[in-house]
Protein backbone atom coordinates (compact mmCIF):
# COMPACT_ATOMS: atom_id res chain seq x y z
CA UNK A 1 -35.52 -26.02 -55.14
CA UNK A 2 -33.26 -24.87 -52.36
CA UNK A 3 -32.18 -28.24 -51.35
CA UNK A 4 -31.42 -29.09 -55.06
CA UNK A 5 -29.42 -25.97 -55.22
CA UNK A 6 -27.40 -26.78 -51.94
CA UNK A 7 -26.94 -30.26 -53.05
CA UNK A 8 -25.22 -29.22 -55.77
CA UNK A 9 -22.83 -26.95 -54.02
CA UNK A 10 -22.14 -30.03 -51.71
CA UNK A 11 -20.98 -32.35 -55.03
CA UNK A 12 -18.82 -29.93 -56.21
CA UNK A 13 -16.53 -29.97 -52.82
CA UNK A 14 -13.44 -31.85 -53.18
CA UNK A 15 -14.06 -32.64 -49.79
CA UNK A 16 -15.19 -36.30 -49.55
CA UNK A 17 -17.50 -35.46 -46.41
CA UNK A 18 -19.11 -32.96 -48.24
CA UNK A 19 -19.75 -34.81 -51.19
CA UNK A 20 -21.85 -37.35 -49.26
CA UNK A 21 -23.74 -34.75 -47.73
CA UNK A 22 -24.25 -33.42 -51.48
CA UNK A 23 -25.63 -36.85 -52.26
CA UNK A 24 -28.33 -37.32 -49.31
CA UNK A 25 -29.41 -33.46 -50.09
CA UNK A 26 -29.64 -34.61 -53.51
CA UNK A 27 -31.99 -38.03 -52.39
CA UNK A 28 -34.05 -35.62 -50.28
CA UNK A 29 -34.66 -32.81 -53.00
CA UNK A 30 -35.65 -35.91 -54.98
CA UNK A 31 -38.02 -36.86 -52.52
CA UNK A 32 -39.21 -33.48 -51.74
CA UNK A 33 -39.64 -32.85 -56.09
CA UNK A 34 -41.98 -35.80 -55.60
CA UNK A 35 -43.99 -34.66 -53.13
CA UNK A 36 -44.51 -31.38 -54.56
CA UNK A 37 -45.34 -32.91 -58.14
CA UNK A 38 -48.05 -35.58 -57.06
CA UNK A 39 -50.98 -33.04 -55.98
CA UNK A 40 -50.21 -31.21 -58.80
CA UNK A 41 -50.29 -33.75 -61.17
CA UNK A 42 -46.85 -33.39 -62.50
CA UNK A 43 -45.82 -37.22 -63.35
CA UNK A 44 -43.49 -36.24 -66.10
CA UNK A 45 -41.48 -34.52 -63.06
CA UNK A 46 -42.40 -37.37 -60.61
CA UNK A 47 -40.35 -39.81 -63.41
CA UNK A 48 -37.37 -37.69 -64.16
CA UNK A 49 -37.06 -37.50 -60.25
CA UNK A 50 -37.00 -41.36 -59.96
CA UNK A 51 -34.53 -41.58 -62.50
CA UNK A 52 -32.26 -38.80 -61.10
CA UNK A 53 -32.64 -40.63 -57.56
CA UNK A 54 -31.41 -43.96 -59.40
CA UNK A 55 -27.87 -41.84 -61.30
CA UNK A 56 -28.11 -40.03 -57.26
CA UNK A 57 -28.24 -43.91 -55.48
CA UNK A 58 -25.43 -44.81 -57.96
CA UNK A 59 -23.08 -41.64 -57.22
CA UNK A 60 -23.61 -41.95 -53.62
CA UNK A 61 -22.54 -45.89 -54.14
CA UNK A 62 -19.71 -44.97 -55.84
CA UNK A 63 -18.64 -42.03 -54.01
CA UNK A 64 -19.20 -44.37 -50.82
CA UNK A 65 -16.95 -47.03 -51.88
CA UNK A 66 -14.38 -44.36 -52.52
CA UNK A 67 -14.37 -43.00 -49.18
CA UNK A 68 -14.32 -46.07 -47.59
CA UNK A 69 -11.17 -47.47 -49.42
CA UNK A 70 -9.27 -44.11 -48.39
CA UNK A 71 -10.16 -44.48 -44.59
CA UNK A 72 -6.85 -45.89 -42.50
């Protein structure tokens, strides 16, 4: 939950750096939500973290291709 939490401080930075950082903290908090929910059974929270991994995968795409086209 604290990685979730910190991830979404990171997003909210209009720093582009930051953002990215936001995004991977975001993919591991996925990952960790996942490991957390298997032992205990949770699979409705094991499938809203795959989807929020797949809208997290696109926004680090797109956020990516951003900061890419702004580099000199």
């Amino acid at each position: 939950m604290v990685v979730t939490v910190i991830a979404a401080w990171l997003i909210g930075s209009q720093q582009p750096r930051r953002r990215m950082m936001g995004f991977w903290a975001f993919i591991a908090s996925n990952v960790l939500w996942v490991i957390w929910g298997w032992p205990a059974q949770a699979y409705a929270l094991i499938i809203l973290q795959i989807a929020l991994f797949a809208l997290n995968l696109r926004g680090f795409k797109k956020n990516l291709h951003h900061h890419q086209s702004r580099k000199p």
